[in-house]
C-alpha atoms as a PDB file:
ATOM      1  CA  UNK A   1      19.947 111.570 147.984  1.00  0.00           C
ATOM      2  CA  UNK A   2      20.614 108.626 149.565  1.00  0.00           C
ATOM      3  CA  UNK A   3      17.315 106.911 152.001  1.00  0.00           C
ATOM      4  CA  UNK A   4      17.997 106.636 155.375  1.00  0.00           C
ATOM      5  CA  UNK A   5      18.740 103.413 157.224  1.00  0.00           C
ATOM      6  CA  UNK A   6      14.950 101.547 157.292  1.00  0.00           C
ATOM      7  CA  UNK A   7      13.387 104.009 154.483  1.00  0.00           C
ATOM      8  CA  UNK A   8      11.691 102.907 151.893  1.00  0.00           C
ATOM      9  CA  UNK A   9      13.574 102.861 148.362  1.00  0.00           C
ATOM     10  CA  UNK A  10      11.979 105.772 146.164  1.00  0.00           C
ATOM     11  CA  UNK A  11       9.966 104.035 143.346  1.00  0.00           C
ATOM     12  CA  UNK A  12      10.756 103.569 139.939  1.00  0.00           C
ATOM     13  CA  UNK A  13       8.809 105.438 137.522  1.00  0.00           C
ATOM     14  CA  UNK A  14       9.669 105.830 134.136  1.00  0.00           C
ATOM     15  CA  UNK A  15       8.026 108.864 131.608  1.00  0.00           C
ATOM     16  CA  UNK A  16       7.087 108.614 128.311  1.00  0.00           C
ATOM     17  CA  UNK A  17       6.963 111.690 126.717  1.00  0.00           C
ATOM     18  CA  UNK A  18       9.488 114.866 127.657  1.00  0.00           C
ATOM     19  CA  UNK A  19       7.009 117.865 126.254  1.00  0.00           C
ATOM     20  CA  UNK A  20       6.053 120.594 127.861  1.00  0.00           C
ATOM     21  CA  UNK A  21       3.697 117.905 130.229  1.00  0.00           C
ATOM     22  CA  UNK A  22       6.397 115.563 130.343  1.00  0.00           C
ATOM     23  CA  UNK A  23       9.108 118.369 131.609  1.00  0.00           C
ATOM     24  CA  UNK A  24       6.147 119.434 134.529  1.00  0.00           C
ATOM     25  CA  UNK A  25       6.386 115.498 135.428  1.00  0.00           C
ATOM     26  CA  UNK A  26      10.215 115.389 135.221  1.00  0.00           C
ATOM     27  CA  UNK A  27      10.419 118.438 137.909  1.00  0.00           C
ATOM     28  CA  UNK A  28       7.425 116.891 140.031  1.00  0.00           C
ATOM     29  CA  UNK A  29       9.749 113.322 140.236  1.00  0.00           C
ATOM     30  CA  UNK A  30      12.778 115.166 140.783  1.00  0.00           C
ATOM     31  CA  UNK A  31      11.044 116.864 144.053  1.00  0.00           C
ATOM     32  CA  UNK A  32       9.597 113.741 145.156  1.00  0.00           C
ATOM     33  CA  UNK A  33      11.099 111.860 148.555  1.00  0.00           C
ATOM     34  CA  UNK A  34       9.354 108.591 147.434  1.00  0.00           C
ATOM     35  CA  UNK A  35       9.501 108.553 143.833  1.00  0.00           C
ATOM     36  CA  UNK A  36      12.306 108.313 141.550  1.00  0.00           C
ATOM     37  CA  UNK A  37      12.925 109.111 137.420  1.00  0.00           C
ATOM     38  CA  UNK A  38      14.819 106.021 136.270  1.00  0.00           C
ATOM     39  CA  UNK A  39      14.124 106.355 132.944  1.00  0.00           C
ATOM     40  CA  UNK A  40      12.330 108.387 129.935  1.00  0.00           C
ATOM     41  CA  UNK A  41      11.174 107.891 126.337  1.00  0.00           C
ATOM     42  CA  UNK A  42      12.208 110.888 124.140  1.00  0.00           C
ATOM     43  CA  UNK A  43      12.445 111.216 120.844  1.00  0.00           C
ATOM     44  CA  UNK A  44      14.086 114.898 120.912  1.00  0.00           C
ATOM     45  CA  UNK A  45      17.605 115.549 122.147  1.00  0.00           C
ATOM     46  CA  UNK A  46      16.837 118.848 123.295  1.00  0.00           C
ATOM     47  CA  UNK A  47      14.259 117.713 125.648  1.00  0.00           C
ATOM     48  CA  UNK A  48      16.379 113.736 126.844  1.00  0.00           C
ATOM     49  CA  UNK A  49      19.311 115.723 127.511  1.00  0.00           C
ATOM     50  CA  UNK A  50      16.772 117.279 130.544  1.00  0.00           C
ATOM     51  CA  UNK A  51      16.864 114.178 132.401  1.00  0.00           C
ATOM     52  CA  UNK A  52      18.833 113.416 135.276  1.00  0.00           C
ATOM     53  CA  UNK A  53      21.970 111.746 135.499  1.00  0.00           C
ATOM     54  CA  UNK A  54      21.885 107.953 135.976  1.00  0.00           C
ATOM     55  CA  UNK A  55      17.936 108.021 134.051  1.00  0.00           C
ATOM     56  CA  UNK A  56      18.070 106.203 131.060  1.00  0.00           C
ATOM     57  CA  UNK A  57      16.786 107.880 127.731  1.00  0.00           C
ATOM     58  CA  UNK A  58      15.093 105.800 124.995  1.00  0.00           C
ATOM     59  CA  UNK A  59      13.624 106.588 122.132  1.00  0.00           C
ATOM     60  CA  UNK A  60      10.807 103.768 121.822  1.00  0.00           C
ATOM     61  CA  UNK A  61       8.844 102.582 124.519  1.00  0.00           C
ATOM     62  CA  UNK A  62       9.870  98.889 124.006  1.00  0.00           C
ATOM     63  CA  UNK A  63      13.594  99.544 125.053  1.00  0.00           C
ATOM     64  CA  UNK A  64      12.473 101.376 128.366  1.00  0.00           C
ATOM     65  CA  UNK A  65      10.200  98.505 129.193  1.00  0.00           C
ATOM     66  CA  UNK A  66      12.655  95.542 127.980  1.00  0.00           C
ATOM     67  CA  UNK A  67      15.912  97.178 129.662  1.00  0.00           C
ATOM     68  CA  UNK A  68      14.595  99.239 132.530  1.00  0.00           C
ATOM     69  CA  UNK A  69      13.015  97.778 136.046  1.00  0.00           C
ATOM     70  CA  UNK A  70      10.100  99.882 136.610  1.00  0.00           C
ATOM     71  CA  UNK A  71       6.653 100.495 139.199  1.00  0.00           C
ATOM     72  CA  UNK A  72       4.854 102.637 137.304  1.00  0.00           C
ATOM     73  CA  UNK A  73       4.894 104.450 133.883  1.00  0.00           C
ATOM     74  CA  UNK A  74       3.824 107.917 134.060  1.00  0.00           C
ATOM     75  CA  UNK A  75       2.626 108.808 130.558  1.00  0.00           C
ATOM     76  CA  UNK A  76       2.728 112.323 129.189  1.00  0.00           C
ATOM     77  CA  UNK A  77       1.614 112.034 125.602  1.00  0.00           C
ATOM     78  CA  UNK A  78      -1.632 112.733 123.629  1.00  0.00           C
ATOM     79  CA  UNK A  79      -4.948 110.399 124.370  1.00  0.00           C
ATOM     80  CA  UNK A  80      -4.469 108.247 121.025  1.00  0.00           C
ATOM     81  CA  UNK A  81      -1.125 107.906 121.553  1.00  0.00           C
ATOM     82  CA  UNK A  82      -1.931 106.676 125.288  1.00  0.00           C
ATOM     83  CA  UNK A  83      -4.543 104.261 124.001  1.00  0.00           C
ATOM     84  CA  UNK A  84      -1.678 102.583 121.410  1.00  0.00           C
ATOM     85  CA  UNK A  85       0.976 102.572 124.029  1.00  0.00           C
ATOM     86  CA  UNK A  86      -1.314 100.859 127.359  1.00  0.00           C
ATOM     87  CA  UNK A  87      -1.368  97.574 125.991  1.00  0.00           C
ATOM     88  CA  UNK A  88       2.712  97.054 126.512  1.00  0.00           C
ATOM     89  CA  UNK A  89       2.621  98.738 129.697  1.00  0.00           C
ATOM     90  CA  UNK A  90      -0.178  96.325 130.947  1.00  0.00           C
ATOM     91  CA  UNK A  91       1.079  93.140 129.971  1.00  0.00           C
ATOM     92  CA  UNK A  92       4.319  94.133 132.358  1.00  0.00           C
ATOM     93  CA  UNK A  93       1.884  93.791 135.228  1.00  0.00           C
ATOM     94  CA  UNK A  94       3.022  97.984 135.459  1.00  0.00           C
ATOM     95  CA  UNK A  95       1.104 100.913 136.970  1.00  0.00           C
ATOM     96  CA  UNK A  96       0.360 103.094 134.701  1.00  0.00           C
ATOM     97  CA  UNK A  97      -0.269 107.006 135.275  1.00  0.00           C
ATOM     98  CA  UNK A  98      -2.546 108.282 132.487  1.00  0.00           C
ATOM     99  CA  UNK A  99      -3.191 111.651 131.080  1.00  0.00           C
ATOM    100  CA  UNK A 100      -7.037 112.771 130.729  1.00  0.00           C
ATOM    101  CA  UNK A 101      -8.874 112.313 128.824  1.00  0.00           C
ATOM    102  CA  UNK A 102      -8.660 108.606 128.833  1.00  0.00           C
ATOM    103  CA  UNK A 103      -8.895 108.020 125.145  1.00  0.00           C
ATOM    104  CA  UNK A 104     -10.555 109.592 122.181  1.00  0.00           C
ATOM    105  CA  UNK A 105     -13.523 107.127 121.942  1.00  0.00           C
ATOM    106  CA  UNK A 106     -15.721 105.222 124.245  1.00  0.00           C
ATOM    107  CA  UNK A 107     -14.973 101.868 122.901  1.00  0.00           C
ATOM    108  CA  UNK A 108     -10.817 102.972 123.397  1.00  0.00           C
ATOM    109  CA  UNK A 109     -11.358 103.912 127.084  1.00  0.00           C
ATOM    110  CA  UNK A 110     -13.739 100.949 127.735  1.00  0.00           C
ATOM    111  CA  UNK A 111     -10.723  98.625 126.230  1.00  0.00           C
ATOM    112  CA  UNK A 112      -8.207 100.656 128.108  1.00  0.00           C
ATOM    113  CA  UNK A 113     -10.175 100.206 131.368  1.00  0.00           C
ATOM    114  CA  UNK A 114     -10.640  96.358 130.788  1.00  0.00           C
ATOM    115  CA  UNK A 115      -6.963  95.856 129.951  1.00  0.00           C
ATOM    116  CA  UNK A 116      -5.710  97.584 133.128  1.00  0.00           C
ATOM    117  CA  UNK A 117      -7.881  95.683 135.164  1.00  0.00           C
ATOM    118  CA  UNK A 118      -7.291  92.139 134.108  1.00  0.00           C
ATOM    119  CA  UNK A 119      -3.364  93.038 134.630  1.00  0.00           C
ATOM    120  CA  UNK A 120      -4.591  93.844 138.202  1.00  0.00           C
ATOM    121  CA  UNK A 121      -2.075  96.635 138.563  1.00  0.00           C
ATOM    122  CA  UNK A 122      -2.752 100.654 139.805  1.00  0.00           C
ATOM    123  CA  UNK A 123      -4.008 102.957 137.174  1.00  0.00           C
ATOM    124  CA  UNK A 124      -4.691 106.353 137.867  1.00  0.00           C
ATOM    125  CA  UNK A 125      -6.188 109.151 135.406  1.00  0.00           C
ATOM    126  CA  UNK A 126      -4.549 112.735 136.047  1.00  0.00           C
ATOM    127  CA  UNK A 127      -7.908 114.994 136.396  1.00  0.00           C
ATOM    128  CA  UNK A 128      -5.761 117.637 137.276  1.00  0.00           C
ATOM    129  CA  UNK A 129      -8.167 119.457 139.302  1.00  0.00           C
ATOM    130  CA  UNK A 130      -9.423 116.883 141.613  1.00  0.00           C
ATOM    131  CA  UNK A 131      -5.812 116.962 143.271  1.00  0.00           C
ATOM    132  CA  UNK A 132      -6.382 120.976 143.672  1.00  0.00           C
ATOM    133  CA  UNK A 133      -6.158 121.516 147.372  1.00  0.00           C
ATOM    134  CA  UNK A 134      -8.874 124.355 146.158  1.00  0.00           C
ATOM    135  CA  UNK A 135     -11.163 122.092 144.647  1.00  0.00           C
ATOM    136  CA  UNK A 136     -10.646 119.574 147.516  1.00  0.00           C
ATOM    137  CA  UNK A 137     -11.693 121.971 149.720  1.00  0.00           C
ATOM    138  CA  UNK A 138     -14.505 123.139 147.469  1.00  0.00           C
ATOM    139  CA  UNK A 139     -15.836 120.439 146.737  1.00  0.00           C
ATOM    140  CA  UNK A 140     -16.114 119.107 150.826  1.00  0.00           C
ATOM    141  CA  UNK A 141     -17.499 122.452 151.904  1.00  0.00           C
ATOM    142  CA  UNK A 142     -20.467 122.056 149.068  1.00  0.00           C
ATOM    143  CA  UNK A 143     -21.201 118.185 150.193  1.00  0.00           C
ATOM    144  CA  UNK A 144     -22.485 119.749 153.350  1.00  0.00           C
ATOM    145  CA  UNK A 145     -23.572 122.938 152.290  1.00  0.00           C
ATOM    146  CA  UNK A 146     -27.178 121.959 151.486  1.00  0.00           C
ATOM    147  CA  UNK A 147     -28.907 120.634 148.403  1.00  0.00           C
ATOM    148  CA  UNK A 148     -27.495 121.213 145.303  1.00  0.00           C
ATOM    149  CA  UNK A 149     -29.323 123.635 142.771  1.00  0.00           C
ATOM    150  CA  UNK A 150     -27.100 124.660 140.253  1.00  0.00           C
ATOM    151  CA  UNK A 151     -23.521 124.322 138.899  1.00  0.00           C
ATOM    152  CA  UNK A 152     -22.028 126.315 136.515  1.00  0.00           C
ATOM    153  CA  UNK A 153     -18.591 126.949 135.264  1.00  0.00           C
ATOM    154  CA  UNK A 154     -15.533 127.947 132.332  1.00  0.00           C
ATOM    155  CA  UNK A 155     -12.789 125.565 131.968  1.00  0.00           C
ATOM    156  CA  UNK A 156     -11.217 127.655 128.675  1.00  0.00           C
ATOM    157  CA  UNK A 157      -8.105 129.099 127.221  1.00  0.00           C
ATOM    158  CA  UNK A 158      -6.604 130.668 124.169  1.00  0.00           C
ATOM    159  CA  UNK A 159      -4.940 127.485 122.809  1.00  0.00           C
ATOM    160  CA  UNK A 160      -3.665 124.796 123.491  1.00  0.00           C
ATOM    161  CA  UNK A 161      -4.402 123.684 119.748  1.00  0.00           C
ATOM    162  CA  UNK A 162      -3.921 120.211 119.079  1.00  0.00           C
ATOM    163  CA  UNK A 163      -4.601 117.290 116.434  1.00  0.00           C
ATOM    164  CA  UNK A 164      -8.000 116.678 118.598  1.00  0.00           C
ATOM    165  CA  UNK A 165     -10.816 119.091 119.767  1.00  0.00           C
ATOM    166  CA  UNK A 166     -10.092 122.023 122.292  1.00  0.00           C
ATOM    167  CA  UNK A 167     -13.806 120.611 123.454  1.00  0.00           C
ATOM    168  CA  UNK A 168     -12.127 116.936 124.251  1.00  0.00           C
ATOM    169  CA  UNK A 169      -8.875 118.889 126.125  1.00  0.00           C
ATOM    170  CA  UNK A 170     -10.866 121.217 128.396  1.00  0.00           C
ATOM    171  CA  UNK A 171     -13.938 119.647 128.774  1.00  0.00           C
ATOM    172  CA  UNK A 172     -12.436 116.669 130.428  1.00  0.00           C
ATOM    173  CA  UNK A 173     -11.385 118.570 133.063  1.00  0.00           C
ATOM    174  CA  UNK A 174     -14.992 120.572 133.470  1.00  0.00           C
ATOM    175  CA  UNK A 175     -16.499 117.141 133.136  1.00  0.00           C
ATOM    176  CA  UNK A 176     -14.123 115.541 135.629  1.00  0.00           C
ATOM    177  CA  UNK A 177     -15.105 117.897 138.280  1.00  0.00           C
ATOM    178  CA  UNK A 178     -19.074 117.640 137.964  1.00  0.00           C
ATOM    179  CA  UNK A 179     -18.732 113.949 138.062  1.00  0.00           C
ATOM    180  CA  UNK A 180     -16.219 114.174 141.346  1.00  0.00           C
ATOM    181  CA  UNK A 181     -18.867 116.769 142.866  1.00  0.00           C
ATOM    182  CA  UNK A 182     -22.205 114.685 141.890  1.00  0.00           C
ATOM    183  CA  UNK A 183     -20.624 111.160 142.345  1.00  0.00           C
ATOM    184  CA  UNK A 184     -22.318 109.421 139.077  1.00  0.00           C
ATOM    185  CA  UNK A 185     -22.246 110.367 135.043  1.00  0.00           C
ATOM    186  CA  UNK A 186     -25.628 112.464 133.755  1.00  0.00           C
ATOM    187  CA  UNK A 187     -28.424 111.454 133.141  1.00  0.00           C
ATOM    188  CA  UNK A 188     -28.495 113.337 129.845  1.00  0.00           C
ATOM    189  CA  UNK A 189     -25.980 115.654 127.674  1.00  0.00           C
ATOM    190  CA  UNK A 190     -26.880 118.344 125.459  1.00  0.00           C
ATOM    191  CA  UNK A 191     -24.489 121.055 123.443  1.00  0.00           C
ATOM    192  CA  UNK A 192     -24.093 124.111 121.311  1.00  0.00           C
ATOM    193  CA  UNK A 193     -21.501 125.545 120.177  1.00  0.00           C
ATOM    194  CA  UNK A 194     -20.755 129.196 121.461  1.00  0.00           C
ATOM    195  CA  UNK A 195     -17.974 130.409 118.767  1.00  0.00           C
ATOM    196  CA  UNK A 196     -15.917 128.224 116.092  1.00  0.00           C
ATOM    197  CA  UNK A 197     -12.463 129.268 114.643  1.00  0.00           C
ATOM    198  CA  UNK A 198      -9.536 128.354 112.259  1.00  0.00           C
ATOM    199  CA  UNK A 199      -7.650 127.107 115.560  1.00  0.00           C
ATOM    200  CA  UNK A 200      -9.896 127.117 118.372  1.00  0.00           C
ATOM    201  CA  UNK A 201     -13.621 126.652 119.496  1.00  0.00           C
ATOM    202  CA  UNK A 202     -15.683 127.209 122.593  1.00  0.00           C
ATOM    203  CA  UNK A 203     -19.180 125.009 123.712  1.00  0.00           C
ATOM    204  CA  UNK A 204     -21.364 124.871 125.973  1.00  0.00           C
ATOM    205  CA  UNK A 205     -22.667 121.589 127.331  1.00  0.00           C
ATOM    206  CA  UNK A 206     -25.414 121.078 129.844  1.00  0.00           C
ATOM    207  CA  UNK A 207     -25.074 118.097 131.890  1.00  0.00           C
ATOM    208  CA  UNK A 208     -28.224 117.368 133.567  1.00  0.00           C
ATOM    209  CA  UNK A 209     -29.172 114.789 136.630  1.00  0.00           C
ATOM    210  CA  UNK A 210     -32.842 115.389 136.902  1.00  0.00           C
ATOM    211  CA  UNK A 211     -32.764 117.930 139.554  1.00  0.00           C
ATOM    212  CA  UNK A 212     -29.631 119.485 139.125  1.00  0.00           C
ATOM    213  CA  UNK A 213     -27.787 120.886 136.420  1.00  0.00           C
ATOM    214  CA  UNK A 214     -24.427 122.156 135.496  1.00  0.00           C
ATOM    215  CA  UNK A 215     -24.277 124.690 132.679  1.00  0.00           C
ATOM    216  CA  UNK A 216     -20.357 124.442 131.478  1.00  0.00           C
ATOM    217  CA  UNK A 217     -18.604 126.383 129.326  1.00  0.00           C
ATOM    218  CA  UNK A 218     -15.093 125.065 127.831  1.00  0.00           C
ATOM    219  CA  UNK A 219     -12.418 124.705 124.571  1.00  0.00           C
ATOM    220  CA  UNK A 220      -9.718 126.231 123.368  1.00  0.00           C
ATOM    221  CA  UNK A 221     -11.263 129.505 121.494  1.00  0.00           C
ATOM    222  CA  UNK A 222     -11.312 131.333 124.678  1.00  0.00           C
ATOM    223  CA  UNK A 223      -8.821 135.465 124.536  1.00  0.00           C
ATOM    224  CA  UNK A 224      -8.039 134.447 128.187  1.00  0.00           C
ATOM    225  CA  UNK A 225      -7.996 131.292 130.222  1.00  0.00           C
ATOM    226  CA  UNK A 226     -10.465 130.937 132.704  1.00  0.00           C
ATOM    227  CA  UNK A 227     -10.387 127.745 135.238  1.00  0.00           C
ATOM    228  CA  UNK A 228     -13.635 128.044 137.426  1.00  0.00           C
ATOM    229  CA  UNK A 229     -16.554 126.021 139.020  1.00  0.00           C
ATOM    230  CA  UNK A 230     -19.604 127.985 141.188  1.00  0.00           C
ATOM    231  CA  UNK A 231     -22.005 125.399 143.558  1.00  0.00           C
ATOM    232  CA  UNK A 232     -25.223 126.753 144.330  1.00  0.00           C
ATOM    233  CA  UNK A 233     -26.865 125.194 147.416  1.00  0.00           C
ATOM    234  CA  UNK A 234     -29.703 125.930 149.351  1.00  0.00           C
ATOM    235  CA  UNK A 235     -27.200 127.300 151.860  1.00  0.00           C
ATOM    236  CA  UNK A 236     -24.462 129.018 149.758  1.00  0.00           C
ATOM    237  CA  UNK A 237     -22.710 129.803 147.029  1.00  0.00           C
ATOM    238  CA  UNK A 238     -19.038 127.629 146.541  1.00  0.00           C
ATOM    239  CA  UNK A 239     -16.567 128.735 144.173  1.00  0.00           C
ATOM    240  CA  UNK A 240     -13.404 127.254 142.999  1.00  0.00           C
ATOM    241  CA  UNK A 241     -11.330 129.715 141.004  1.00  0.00           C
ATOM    242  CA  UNK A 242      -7.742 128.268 139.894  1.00  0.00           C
ATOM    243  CA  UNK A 243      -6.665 131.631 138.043  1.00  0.00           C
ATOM    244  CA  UNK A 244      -7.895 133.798 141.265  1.00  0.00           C
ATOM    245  CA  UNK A 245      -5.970 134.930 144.109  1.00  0.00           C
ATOM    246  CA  UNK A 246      -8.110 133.332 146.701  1.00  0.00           C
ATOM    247  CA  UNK A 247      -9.097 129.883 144.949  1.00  0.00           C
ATOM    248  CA  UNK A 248     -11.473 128.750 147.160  1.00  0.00           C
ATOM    249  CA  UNK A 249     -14.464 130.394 148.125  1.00  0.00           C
ATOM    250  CA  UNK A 250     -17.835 129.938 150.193  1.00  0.00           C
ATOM    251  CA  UNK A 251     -20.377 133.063 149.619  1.00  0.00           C
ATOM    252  CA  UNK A 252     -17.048 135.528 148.824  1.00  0.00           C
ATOM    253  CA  UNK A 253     -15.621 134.418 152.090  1.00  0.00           C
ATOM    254  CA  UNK A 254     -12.162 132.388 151.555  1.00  0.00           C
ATOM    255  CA  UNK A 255     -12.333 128.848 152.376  1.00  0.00           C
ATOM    256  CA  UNK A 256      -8.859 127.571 154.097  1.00  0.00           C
ATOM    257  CA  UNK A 257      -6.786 125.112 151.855  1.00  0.00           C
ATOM    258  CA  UNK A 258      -3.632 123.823 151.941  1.00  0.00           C
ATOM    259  CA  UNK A 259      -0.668 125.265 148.570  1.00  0.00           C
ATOM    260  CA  UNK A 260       0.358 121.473 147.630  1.00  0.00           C
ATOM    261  CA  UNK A 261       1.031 121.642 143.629  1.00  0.00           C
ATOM    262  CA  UNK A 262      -2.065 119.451 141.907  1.00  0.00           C
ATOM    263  CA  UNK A 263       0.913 117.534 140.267  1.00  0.00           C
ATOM    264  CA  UNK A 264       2.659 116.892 143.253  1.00  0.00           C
ATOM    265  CA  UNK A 265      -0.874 116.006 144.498  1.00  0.00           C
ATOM    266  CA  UNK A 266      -1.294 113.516 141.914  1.00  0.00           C
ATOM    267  CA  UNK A 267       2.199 111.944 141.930  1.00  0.00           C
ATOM    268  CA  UNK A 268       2.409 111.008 145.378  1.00  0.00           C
ATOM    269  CA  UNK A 269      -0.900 109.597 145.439  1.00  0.00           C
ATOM    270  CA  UNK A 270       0.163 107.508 142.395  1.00  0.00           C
ATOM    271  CA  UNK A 271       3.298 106.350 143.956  1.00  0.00           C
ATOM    272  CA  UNK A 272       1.188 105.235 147.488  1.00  0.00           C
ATOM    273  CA  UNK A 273      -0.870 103.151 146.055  1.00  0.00           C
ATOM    274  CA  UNK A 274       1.971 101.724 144.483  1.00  0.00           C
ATOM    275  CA  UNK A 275       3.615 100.858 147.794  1.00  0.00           C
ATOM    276  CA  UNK A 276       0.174  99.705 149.264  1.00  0.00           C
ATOM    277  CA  UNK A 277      -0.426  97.154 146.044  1.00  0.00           C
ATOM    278  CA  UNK A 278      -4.089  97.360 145.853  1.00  0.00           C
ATOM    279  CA  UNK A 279      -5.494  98.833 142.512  1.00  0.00           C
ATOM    280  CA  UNK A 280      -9.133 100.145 142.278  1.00  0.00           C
ATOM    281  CA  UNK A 281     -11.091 100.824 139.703  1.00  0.00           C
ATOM    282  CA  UNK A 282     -12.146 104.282 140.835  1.00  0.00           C
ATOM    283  CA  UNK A 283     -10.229 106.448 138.190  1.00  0.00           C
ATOM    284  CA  UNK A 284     -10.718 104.160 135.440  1.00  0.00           C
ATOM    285  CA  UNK A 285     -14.184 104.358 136.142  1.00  0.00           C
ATOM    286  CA  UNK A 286     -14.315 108.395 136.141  1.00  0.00           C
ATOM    287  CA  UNK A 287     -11.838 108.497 133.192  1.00  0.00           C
ATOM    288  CA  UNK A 288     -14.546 106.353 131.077  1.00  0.00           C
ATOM    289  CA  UNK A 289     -17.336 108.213 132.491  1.00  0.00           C
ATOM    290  CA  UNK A 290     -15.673 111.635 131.368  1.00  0.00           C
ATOM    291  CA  UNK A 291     -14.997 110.137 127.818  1.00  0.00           C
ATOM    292  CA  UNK A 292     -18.734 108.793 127.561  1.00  0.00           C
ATOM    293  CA  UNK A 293     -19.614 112.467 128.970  1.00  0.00           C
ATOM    294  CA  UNK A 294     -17.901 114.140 125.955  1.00  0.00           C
ATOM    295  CA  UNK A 295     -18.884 111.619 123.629  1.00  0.00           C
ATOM    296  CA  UNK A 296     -22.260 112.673 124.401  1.00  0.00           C
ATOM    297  CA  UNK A 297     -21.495 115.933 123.839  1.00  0.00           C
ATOM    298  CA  UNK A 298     -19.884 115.276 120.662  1.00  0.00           C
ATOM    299  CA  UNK A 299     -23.481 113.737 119.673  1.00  0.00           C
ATOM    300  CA  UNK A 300     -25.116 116.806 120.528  1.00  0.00           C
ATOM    301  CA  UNK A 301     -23.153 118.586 118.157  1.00  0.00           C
ATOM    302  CA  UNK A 302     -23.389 116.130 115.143  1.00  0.00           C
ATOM    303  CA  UNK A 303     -19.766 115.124 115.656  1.00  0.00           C
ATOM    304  CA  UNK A 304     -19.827 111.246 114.353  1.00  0.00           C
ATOM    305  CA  UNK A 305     -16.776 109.641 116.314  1.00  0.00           C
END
């Protein structure tokens, strides 16, 4: 599609990583107005031959960034992998779109967060839910819904199973939205594990700020997958279901929100503060803040990281 006369010229991005993430991200750019897929690192035929004509494929990150003029770097590849790839990105002076959880360790996401700063360029941390419309909408009801008294919630699934902890892939999002709801990290973090399997695992983690606390279950042990939050106020009760019909609740009563995709969501945001040129540290903050969260909970368990 070509812009119309006086339109801004879709933005650059380029993806590394063409998975079953990376392929959401590919359709997300292709159904952008503003945003455009000019190239990808691959390292599977199958999945390069997915991107659109006139994107460049690569196999190693250096090529893209050495041949390829790019905005941003969307990156759809594990947290480790994120952490050993940032560095290259950075030192382009390009924005960077990471994946949650930041990184694997504290001291990786605190290095992360210090590199992307001092190249003074955009990077955001895809917390999936907190583009949710639902959660959006959740989440703004609750703020003036009363005091808060209790939050409680399952962010769990049957799988994914991957080279880290199901507790480190779900929990960041459980984690992500208590933080985005109570606006600072815990004062504490305890956890127990509920169930432990070949493949999978489920915990629960109490994350407590004195007054209030939220009582989350999450992992990848889970028969079904379960994506919810409940706010209990003096006033109400909020929910934010993604896996019911009616997402977004207020004592059973549906609370009106608009159908944008989270991705979408997330991608556009992404690509305006591109255009506007004025990083912030907000999601590097939360992205450490989740890590440190889950750290925390990793020390509960005995887990030495």
């Amino acid at each position: 599609m070509t812009p119309a006369a006086g339109a801004p010229t879709r933005v650059p991005l380029g993806l590394i990583g063409a998975g079953p993430w990376g392929r959401n991200y590919m359709n997300a750019i292709r159904a952008s107005a503003d945003a455009a897929l000019v190239a990808l690192v691959a390292r599977n035929p199958a999945t390069a031959s997915m991107a659109a004509p006139g994107c460049a494929v690569f196999a190693e990150t250096a090529a893209m960034l050495d041949r390829v003029r790019l905005d941003g770097v969307v990156l759809a590849v594990p947290p480790d992998a994120q952490v050993a790839l940032a560095p290259a990105i950075l030192a382009r002076r390009v924005a960077v779109l990471f994946e949650k959880p930041l990184a694997l360790t504290l001291v990786d996401a605190e290095a992360v967060r210090a590199a992307a700063i001092g190249a003074g360029v955009v990077a955001h941390v895809d917390h999936i839910d907190l583009f949710n419309p639902a959660w959006q909408a959740v989440r703004a009801a609750a703020k003036t819904g009363g005091a808060i008294k209790r939050i409680a919630g399952t962010f769990a699934g049957n799988g994914p199973f991957r080279a880290f902890a199901g507790r480190w892939d779900w929990g960041a999002h459980a984690i992500a939205v208590c933080l985005d709801l109570m606006g600072r990290a815990p004062d504490r973090v305890a956890a127990r594990r509920l169930d432990a399997h070949a493949n999978g695992e489920l915990i629960e983690a109490t994350l407590d700020w004195g007054a209030v606390a939220a009582i989350l279950t999450f992992g990848n042990g889970a028969p079904t997958t379960a994506r919810w939050l409940e706010i209990e106020t003096t006033a109400a009760r909020y929910r934010y279901d993604d896996k019911a019909t009616v997402k977004a609740t207020v004592d059973g009563r549906a609370i009106a929100c608009a159908a944008t995709r989270p991705l979408d969501a997330a991608l556009a945001r992404f690509v305006r503060a591109i255009r506007a040129g004025r990083p912030d540290t907000g999601d590097l903050d939360l992205g450490v803040a989740v890590v440190r969260a889950l750290a925390g909970v990793d020390a509960a368990l005995g887990v030495a990281r």
